[in-house]
PDBML (XML) file of the C-alpha atoms, coordinates in Angstrom:
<?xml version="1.0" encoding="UTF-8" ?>
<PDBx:datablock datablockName="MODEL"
   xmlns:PDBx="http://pdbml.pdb.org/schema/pdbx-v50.xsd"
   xmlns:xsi="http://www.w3.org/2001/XMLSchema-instance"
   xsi:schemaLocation="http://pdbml.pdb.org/schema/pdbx-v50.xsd pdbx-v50.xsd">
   <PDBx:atom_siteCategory>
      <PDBx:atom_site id="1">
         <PDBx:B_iso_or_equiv>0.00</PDBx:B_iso_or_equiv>
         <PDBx:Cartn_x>0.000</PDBx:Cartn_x>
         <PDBx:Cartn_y>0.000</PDBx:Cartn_y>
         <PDBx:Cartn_z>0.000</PDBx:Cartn_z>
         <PDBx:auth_asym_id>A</PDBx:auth_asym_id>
         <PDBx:auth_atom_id>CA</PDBx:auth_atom_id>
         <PDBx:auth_comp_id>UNK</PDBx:auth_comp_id>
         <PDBx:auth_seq_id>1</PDBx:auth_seq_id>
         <PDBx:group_PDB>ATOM</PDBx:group_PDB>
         <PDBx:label_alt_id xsi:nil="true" />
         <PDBx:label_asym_id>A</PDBx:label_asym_id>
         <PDBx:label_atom_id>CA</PDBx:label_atom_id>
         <PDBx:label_comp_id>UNK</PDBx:label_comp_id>
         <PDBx:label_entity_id>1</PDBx:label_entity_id>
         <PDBx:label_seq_id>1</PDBx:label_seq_id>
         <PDBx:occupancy>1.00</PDBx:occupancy>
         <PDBx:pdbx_PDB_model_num>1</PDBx:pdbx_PDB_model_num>
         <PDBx:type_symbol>C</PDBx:type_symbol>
      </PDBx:atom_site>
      <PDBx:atom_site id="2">
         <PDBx:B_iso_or_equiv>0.00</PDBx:B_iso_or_equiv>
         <PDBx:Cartn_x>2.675</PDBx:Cartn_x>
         <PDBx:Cartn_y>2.386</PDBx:Cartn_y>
         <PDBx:Cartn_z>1.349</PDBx:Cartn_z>
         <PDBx:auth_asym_id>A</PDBx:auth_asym_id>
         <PDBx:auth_atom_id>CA</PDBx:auth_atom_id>
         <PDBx:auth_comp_id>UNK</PDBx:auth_comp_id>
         <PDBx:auth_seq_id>2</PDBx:auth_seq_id>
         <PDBx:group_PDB>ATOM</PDBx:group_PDB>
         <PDBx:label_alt_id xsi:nil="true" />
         <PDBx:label_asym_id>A</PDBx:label_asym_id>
         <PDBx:label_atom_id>CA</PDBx:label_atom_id>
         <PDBx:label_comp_id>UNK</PDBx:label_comp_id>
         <PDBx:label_entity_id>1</PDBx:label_entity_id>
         <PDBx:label_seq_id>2</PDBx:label_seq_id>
         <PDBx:occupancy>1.00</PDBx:occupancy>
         <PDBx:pdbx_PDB_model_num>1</PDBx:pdbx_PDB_model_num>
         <PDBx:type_symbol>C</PDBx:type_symbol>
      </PDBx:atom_site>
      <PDBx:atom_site id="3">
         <PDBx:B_iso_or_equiv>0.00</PDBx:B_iso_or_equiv>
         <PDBx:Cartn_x>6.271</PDBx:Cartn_x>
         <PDBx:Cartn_y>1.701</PDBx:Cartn_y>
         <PDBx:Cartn_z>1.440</PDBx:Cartn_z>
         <PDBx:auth_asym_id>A</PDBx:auth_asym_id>
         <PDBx:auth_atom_id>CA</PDBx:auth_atom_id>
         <PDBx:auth_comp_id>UNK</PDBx:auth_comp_id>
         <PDBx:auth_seq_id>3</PDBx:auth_seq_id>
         <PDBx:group_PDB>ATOM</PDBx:group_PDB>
         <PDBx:label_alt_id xsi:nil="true" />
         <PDBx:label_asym_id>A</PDBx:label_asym_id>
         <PDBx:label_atom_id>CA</PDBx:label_atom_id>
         <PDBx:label_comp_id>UNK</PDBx:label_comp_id>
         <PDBx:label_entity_id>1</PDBx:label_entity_id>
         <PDBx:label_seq_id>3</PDBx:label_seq_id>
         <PDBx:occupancy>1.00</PDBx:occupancy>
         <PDBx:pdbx_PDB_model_num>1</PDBx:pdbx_PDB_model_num>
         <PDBx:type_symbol>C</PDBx:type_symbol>
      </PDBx:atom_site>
      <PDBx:atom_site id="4">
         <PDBx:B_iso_or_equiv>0.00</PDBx:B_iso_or_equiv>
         <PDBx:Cartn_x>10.071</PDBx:Cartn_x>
         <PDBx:Cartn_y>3.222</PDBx:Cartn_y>
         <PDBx:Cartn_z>0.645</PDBx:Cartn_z>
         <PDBx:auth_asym_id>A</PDBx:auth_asym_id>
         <PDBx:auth_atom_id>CA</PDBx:auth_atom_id>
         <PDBx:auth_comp_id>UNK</PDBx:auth_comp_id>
         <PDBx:auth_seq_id>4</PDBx:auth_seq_id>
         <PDBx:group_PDB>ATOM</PDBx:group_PDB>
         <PDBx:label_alt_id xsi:nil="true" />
         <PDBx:label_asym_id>A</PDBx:label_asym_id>
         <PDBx:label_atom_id>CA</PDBx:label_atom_id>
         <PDBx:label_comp_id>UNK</PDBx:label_comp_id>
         <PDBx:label_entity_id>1</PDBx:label_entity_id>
         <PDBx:label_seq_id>4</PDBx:label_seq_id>
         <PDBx:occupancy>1.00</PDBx:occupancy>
         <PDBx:pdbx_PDB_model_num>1</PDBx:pdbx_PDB_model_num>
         <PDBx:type_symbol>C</PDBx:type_symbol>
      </PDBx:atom_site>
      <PDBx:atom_site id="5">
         <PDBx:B_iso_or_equiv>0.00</PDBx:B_iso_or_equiv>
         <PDBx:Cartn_x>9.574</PDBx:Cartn_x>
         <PDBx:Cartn_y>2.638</PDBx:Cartn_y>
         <PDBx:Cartn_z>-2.875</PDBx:Cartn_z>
         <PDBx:auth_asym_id>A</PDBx:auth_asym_id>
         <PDBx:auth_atom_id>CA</PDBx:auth_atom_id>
         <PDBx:auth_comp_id>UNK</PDBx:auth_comp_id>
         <PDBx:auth_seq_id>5</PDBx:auth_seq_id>
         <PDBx:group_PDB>ATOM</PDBx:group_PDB>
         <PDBx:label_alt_id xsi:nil="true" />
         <PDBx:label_asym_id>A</PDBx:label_asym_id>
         <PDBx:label_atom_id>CA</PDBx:label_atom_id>
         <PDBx:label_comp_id>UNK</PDBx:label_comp_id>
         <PDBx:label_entity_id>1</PDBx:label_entity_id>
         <PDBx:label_seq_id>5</PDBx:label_seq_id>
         <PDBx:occupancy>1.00</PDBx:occupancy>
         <PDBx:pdbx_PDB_model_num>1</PDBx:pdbx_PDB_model_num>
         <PDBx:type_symbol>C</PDBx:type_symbol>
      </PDBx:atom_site>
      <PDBx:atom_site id="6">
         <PDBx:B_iso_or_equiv>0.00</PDBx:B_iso_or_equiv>
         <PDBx:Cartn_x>6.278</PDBx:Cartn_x>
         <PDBx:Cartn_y>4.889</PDBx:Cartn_y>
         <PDBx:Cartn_z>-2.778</PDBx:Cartn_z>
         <PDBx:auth_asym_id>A</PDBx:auth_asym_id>
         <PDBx:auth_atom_id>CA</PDBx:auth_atom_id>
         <PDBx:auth_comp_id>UNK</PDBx:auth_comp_id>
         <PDBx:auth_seq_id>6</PDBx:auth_seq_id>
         <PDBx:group_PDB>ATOM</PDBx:group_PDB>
         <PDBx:label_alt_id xsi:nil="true" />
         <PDBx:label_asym_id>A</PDBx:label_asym_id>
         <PDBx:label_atom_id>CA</PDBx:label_atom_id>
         <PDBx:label_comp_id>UNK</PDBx:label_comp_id>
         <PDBx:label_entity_id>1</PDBx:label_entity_id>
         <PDBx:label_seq_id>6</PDBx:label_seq_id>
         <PDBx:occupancy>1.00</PDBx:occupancy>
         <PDBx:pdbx_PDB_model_num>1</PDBx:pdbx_PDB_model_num>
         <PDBx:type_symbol>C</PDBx:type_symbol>
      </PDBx:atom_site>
      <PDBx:atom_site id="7">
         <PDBx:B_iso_or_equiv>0.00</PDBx:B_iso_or_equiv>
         <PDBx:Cartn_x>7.417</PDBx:Cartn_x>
         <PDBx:Cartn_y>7.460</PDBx:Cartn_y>
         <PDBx:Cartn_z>-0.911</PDBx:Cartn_z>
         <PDBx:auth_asym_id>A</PDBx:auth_asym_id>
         <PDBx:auth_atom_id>CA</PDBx:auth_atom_id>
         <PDBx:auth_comp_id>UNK</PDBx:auth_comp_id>
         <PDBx:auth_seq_id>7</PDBx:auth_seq_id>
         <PDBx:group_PDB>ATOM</PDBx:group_PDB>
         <PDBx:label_alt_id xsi:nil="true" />
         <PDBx:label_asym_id>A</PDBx:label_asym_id>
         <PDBx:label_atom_id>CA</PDBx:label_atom_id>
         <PDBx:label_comp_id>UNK</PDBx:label_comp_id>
         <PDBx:label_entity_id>1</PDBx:label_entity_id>
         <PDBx:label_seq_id>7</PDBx:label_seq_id>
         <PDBx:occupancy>1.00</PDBx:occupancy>
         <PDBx:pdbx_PDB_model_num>1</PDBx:pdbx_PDB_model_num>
         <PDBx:type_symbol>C</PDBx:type_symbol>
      </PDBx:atom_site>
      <PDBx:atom_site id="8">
         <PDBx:B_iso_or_equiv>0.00</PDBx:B_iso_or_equiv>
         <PDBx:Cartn_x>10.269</PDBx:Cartn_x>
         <PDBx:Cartn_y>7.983</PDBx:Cartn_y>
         <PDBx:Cartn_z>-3.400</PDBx:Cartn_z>
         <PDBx:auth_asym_id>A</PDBx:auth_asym_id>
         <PDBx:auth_atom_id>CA</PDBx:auth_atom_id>
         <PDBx:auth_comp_id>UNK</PDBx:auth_comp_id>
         <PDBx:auth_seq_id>8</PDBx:auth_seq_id>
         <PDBx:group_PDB>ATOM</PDBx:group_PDB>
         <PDBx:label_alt_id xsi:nil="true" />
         <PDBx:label_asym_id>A</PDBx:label_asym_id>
         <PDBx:label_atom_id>CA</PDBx:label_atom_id>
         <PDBx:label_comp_id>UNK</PDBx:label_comp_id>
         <PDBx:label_entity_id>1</PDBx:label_entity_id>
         <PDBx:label_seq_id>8</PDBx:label_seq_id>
         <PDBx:occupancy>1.00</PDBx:occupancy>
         <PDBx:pdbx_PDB_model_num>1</PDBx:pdbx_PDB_model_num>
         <PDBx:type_symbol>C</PDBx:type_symbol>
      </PDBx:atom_site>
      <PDBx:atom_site id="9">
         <PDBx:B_iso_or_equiv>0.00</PDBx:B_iso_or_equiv>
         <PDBx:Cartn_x>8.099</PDBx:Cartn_x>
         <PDBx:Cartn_y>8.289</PDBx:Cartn_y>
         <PDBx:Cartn_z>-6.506</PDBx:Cartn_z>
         <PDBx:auth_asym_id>A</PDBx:auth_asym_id>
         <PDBx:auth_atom_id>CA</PDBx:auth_atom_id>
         <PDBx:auth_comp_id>UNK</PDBx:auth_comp_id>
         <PDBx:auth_seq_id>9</PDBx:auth_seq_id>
         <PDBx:group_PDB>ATOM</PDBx:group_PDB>
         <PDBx:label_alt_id xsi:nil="true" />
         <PDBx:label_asym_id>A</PDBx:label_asym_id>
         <PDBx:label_atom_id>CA</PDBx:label_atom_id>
         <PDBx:label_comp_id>UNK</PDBx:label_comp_id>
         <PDBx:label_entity_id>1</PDBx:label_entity_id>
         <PDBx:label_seq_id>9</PDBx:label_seq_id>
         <PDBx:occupancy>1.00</PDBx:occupancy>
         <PDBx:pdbx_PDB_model_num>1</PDBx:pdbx_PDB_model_num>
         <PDBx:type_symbol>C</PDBx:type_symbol>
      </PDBx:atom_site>
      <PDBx:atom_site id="10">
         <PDBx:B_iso_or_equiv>0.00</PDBx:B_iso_or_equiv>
         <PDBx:Cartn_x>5.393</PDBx:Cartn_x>
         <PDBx:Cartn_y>10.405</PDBx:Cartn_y>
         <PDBx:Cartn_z>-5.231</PDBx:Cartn_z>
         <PDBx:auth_asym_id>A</PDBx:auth_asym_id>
         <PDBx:auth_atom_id>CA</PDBx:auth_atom_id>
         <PDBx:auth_comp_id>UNK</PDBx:auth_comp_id>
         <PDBx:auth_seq_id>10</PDBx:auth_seq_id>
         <PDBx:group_PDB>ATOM</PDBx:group_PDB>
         <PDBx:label_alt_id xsi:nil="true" />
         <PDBx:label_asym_id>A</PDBx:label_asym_id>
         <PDBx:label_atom_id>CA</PDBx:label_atom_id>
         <PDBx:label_comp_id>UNK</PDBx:label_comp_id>
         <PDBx:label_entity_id>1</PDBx:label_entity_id>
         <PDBx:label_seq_id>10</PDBx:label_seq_id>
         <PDBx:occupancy>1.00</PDBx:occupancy>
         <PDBx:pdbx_PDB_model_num>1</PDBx:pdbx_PDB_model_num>
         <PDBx:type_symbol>C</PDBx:type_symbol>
      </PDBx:atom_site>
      <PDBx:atom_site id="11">
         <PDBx:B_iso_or_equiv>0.00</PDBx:B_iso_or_equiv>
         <PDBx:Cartn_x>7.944</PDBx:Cartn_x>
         <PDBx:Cartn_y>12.859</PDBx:Cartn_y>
         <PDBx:Cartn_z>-3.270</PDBx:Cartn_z>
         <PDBx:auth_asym_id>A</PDBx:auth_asym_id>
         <PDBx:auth_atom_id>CA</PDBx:auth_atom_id>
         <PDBx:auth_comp_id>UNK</PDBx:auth_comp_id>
         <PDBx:auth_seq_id>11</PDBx:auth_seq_id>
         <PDBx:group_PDB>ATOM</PDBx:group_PDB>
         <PDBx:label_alt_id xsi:nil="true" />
         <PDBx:label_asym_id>A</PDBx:label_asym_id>
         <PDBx:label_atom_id>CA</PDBx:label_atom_id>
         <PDBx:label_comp_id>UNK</PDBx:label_comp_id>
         <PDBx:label_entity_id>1</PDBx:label_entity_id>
         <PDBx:label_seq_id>11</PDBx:label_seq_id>
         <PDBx:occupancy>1.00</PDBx:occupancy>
         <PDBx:pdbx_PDB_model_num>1</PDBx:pdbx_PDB_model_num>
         <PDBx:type_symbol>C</PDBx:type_symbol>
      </PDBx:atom_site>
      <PDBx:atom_site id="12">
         <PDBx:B_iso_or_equiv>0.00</PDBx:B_iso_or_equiv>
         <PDBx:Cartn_x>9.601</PDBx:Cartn_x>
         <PDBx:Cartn_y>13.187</PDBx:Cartn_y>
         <PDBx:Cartn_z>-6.757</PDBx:Cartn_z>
         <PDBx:auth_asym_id>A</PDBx:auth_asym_id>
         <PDBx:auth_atom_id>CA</PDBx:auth_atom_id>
         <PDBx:auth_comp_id>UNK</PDBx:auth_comp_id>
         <PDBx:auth_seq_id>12</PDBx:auth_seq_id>
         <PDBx:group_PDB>ATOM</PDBx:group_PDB>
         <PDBx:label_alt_id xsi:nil="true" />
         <PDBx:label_asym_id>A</PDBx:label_asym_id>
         <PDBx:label_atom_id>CA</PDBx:label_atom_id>
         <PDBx:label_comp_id>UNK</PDBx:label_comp_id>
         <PDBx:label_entity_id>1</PDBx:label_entity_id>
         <PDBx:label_seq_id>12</PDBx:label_seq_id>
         <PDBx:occupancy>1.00</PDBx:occupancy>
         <PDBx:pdbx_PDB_model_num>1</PDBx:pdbx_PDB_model_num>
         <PDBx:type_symbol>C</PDBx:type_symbol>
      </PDBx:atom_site>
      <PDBx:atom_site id="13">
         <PDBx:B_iso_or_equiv>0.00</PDBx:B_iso_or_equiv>
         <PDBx:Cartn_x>6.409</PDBx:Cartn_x>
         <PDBx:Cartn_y>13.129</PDBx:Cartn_y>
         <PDBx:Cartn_z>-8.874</PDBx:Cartn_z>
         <PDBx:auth_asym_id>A</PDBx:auth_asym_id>
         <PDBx:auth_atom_id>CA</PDBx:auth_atom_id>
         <PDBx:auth_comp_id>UNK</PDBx:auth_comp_id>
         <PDBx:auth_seq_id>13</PDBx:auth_seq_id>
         <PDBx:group_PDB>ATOM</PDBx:group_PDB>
         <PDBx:label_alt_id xsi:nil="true" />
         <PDBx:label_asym_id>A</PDBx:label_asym_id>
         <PDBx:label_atom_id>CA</PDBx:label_atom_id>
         <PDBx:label_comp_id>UNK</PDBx:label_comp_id>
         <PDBx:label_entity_id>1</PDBx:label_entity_id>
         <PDBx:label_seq_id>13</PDBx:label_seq_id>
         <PDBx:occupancy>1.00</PDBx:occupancy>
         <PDBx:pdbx_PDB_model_num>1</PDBx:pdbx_PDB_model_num>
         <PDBx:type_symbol>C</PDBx:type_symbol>
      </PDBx:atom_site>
      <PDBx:atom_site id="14">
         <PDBx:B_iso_or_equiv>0.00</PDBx:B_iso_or_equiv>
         <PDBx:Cartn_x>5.059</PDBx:Cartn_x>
         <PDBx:Cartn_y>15.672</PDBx:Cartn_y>
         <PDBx:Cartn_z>-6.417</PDBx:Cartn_z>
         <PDBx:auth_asym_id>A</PDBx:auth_asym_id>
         <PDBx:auth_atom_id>CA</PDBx:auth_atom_id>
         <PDBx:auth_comp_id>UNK</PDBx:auth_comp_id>
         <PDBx:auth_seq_id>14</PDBx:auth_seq_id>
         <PDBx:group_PDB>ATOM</PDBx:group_PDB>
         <PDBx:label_alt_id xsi:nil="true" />
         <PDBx:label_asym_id>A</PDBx:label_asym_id>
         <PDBx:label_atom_id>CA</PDBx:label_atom_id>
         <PDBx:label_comp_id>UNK</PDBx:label_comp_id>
         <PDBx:label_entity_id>1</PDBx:label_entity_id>
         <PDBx:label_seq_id>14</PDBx:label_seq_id>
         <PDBx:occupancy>1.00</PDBx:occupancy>
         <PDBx:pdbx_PDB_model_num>1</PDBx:pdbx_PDB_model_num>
         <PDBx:type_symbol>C</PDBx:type_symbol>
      </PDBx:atom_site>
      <PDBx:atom_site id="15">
         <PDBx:B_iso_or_equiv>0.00</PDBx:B_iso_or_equiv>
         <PDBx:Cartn_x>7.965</PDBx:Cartn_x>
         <PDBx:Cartn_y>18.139</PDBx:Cartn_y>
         <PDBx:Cartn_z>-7.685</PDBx:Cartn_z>
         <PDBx:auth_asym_id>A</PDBx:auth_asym_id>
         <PDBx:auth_atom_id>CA</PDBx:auth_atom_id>
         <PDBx:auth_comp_id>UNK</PDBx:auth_comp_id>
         <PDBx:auth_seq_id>15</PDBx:auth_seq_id>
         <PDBx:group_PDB>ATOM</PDBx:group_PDB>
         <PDBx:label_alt_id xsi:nil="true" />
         <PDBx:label_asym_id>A</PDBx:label_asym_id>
         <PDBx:label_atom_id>CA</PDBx:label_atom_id>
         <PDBx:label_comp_id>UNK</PDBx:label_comp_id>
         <PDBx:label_entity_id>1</PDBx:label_entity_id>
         <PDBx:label_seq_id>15</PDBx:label_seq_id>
         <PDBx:occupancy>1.00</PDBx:occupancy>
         <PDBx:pdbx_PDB_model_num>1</PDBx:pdbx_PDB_model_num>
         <PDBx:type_symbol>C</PDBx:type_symbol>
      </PDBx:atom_site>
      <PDBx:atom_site id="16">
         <PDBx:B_iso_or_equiv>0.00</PDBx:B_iso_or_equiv>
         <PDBx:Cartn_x>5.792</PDBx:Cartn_x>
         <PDBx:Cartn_y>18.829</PDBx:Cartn_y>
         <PDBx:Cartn_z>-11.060</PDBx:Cartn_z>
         <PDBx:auth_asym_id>A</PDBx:auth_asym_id>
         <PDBx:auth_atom_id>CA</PDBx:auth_atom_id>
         <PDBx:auth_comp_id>UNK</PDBx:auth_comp_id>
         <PDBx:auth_seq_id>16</PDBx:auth_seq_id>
         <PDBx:group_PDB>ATOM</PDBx:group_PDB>
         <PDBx:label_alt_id xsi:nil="true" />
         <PDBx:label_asym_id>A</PDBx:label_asym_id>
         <PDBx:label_atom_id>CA</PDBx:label_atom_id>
         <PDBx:label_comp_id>UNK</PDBx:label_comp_id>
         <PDBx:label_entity_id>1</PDBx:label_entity_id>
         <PDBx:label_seq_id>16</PDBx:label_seq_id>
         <PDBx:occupancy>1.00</PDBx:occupancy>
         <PDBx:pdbx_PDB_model_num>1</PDBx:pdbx_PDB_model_num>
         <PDBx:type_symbol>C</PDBx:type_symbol>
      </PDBx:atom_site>
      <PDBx:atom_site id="17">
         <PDBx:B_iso_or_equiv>0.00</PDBx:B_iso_or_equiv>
         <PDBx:Cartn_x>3.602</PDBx:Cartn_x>
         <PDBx:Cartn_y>20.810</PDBx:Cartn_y>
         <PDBx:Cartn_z>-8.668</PDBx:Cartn_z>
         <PDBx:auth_asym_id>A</PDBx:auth_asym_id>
         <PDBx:auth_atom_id>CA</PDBx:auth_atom_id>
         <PDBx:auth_comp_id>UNK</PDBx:auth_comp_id>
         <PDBx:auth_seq_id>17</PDBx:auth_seq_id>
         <PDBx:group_PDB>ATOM</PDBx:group_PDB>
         <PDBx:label_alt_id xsi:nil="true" />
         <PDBx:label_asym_id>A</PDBx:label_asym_id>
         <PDBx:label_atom_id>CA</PDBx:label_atom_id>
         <PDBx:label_comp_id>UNK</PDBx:label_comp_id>
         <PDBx:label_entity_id>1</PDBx:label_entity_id>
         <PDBx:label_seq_id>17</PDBx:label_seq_id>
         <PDBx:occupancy>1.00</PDBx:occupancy>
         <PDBx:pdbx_PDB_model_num>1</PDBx:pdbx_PDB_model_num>
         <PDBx:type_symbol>C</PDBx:type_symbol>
      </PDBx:atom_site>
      <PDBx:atom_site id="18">
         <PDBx:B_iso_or_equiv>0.00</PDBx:B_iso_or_equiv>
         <PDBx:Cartn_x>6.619</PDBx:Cartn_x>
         <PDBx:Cartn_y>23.384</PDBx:Cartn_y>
         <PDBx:Cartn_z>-8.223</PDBx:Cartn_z>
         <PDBx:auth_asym_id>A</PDBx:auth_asym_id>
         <PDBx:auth_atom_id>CA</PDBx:auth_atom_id>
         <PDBx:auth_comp_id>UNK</PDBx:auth_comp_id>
         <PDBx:auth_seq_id>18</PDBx:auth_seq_id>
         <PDBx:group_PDB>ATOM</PDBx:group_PDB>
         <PDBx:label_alt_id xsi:nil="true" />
         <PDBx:label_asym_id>A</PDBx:label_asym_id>
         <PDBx:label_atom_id>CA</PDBx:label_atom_id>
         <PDBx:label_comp_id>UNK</PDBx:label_comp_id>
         <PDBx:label_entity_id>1</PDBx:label_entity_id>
         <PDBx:label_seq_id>18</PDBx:label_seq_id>
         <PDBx:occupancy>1.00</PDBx:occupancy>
         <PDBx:pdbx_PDB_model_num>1</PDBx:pdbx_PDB_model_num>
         <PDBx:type_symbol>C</PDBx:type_symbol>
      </PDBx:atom_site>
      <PDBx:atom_site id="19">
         <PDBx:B_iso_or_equiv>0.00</PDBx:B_iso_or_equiv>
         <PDBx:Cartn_x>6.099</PDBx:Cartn_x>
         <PDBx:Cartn_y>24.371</PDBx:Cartn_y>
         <PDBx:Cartn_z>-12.018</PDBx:Cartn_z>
         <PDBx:auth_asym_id>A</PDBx:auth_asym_id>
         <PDBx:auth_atom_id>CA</PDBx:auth_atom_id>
         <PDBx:auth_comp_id>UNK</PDBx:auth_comp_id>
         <PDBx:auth_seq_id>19</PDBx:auth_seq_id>
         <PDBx:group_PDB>ATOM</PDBx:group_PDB>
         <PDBx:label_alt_id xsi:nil="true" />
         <PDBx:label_asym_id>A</PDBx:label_asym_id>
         <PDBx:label_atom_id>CA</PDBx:label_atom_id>
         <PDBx:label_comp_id>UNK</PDBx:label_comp_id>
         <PDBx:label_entity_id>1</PDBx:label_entity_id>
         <PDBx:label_seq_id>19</PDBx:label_seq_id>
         <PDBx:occupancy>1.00</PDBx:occupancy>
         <PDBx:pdbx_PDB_model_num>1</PDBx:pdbx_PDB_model_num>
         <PDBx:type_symbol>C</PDBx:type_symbol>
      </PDBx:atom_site>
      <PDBx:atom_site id="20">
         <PDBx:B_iso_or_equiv>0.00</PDBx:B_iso_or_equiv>
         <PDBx:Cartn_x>2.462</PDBx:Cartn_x>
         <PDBx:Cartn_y>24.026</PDBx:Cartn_y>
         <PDBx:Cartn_z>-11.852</PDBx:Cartn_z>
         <PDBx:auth_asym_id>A</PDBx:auth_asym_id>
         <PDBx:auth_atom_id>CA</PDBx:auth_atom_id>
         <PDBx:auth_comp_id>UNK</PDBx:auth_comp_id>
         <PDBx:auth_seq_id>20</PDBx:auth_seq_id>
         <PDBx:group_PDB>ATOM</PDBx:group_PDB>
         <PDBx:label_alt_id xsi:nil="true" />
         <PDBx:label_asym_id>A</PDBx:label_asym_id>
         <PDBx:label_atom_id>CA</PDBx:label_atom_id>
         <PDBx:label_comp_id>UNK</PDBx:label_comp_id>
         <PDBx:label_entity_id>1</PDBx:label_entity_id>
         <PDBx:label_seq_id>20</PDBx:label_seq_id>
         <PDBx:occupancy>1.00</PDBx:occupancy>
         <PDBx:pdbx_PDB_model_num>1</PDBx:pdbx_PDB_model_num>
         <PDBx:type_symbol>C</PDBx:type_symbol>
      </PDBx:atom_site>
      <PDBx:atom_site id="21">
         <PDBx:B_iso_or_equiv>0.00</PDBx:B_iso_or_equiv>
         <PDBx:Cartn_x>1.888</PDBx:Cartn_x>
         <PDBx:Cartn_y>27.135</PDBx:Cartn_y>
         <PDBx:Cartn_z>-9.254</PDBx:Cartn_z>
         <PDBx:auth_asym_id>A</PDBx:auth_asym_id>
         <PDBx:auth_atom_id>CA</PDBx:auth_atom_id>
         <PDBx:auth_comp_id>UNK</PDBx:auth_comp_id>
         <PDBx:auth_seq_id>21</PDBx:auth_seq_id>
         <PDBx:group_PDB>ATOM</PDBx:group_PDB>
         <PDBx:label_alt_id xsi:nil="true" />
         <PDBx:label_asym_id>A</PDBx:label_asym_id>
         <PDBx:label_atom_id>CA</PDBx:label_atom_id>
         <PDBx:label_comp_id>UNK</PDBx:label_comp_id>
         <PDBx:label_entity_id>1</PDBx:label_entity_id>
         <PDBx:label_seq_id>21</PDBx:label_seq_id>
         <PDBx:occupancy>1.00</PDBx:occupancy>
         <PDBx:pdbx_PDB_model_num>1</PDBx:pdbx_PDB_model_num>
         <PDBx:type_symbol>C</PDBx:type_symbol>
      </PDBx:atom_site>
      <PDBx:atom_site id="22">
         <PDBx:B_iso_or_equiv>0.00</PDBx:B_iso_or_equiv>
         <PDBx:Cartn_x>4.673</PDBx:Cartn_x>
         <PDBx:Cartn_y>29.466</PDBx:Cartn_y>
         <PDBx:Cartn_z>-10.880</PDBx:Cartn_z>
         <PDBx:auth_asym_id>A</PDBx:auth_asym_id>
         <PDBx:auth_atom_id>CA</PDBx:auth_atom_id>
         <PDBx:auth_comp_id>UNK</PDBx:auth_comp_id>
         <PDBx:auth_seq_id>22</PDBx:auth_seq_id>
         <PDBx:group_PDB>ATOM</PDBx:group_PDB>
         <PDBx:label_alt_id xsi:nil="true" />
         <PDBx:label_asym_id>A</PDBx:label_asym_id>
         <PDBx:label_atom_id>CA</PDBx:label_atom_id>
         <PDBx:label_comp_id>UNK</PDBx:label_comp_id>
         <PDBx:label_entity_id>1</PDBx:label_entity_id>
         <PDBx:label_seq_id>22</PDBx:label_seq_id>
         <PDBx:occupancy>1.00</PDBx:occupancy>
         <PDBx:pdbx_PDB_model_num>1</PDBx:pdbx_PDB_model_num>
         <PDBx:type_symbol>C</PDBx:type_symbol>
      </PDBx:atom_site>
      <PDBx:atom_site id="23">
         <PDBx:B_iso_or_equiv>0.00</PDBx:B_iso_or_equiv>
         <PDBx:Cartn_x>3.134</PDBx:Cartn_x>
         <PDBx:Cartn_y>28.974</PDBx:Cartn_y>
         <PDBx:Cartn_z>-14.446</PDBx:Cartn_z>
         <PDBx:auth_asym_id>A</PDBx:auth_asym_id>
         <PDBx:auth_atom_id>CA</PDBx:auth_atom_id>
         <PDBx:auth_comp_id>UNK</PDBx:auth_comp_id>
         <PDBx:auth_seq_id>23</PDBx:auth_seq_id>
         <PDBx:group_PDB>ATOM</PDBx:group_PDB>
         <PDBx:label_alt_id xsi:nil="true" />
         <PDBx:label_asym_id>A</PDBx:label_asym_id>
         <PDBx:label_atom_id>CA</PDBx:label_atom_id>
         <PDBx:label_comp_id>UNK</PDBx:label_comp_id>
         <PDBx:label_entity_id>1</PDBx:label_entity_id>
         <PDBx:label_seq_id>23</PDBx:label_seq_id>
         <PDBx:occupancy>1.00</PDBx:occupancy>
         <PDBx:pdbx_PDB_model_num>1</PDBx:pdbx_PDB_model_num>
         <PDBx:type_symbol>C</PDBx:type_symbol>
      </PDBx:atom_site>
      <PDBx:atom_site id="24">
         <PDBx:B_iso_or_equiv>0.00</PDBx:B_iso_or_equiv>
         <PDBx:Cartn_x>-0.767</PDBx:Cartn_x>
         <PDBx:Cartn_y>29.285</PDBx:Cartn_y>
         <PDBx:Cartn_z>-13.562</PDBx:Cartn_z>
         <PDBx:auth_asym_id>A</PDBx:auth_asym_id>
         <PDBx:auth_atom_id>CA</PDBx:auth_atom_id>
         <PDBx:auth_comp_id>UNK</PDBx:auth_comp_id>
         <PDBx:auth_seq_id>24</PDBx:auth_seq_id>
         <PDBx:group_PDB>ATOM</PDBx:group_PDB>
         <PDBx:label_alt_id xsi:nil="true" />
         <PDBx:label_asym_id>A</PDBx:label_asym_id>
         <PDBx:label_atom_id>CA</PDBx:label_atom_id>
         <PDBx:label_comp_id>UNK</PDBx:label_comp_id>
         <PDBx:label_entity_id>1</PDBx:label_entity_id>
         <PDBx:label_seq_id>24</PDBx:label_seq_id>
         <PDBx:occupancy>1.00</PDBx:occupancy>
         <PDBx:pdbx_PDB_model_num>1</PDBx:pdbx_PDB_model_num>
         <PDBx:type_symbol>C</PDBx:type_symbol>
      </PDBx:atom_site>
      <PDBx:atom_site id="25">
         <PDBx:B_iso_or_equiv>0.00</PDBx:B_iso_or_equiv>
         <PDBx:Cartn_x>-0.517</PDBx:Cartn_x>
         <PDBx:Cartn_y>31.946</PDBx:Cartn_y>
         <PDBx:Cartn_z>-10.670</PDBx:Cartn_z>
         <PDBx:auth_asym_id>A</PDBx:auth_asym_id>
         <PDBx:auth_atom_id>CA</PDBx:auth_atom_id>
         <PDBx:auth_comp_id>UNK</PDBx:auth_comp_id>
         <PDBx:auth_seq_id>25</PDBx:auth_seq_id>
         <PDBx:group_PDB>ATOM</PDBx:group_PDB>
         <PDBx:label_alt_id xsi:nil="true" />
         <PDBx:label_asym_id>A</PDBx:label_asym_id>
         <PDBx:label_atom_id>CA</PDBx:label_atom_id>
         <PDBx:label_comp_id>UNK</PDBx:label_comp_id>
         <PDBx:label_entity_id>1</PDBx:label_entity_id>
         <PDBx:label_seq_id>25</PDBx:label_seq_id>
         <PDBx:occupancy>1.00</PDBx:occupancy>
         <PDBx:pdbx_PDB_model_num>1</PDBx:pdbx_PDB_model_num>
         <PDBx:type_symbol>C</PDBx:type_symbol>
      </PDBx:atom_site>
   </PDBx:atom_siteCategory>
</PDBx:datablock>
């Protein structure tokens, strides 16, 4: 459900949300 190899992938695909902000706002 939840592990190390989770974590790692949604803390990096999380990053795309960086971009997201500056761009629409």
């Amino acid at each position: 459900s939840i592990g190390p190899w989770h974590i790692i992938i949604a803390v990096a695909i999380s990053l795309v949300k960086f971009p997201v902000a500056w761009h629409q706002l």
